[in-house]
Protein backbone atom coordinates (compact mmCIF):
# COMPACT_ATOMS: atom_id res chain seq x y z
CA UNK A 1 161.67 -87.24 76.04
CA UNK A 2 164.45 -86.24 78.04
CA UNK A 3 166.52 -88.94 79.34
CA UNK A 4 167.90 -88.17 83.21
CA UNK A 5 171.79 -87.73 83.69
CA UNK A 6 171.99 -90.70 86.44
CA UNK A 7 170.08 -93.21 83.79
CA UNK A 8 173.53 -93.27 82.04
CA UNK A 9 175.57 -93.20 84.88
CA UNK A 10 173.51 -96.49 85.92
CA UNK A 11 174.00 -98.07 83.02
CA UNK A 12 177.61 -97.05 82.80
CA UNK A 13 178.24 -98.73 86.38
CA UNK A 14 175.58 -101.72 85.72
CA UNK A 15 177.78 -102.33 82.33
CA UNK A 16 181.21 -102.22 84.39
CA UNK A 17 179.84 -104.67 86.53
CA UNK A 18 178.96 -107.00 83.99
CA UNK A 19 182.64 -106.48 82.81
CA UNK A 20 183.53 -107.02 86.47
CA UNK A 21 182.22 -110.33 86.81
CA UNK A 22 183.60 -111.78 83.26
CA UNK A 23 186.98 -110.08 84.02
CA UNK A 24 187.04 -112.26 87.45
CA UNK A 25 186.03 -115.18 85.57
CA UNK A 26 188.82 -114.96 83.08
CA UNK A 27 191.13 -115.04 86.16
CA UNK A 28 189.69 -117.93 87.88
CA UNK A 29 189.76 -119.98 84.94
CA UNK A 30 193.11 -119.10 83.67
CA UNK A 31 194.54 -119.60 86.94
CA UNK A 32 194.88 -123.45 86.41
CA UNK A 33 194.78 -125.83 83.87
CA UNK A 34 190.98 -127.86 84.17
CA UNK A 35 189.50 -125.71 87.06
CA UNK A 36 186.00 -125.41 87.07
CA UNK A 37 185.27 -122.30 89.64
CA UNK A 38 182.20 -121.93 91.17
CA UNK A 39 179.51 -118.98 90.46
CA UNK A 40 180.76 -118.52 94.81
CA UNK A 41 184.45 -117.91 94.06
CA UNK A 42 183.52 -116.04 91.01
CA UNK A 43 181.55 -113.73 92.89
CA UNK A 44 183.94 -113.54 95.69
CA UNK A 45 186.83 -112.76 93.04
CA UNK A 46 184.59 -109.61 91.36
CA UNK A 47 183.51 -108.50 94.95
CA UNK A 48 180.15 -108.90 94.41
CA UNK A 49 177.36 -111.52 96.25
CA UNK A 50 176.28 -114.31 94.31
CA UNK A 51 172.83 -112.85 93.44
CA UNK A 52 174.30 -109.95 91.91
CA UNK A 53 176.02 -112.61 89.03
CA UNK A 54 172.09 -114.03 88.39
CA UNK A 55 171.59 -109.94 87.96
CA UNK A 56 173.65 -110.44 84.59
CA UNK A 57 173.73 -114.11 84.00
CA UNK A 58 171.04 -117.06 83.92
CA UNK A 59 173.49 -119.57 85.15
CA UNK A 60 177.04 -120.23 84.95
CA UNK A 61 176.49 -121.66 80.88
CA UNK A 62 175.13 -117.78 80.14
CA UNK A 63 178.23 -116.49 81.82
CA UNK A 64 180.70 -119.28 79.71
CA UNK A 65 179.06 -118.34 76.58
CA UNK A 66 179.50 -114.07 76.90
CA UNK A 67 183.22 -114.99 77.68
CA UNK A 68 183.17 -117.17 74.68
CA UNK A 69 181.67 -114.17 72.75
CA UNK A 70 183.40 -111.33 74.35
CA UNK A 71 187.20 -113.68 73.25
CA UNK A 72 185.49 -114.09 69.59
């Protein structure tokens, strides 16, 4: 089977998204000592809608946990 050139380019972009989102997060949470940011800011801080975080991420526990695992 041959596999079509844009199928990697999709994942490629739909794997920098996902790097998108937990590199935003990092920021928001770093930014101050006990701040809790919303999946909204989050979203707003990657540049990407809300929906697009539920794309990569059950809930905002899924998205804590592959920042726990991408630091480990």
């Amino acid at each position: 089977m041959i596999e079509k050139p844009t199928f990697k380019r999709k994942e490629r972009e739909k794997e920098a998204r996902r790097e998108a989102i937990l590199d935003a997060a990092v920021r928001l949470f770093t930014r101050k000592e006990n701040y809790d940011p919303t999946l909204d800011e989050i979203a707003a801080e990657a540049e990407l809608s809300k929906g697009t975080i539920y794309n990569y991420f059950k809930d905002k526990h899924y998205l804590l946990a592959a920042l726990l695992m991408r630091c480990h």
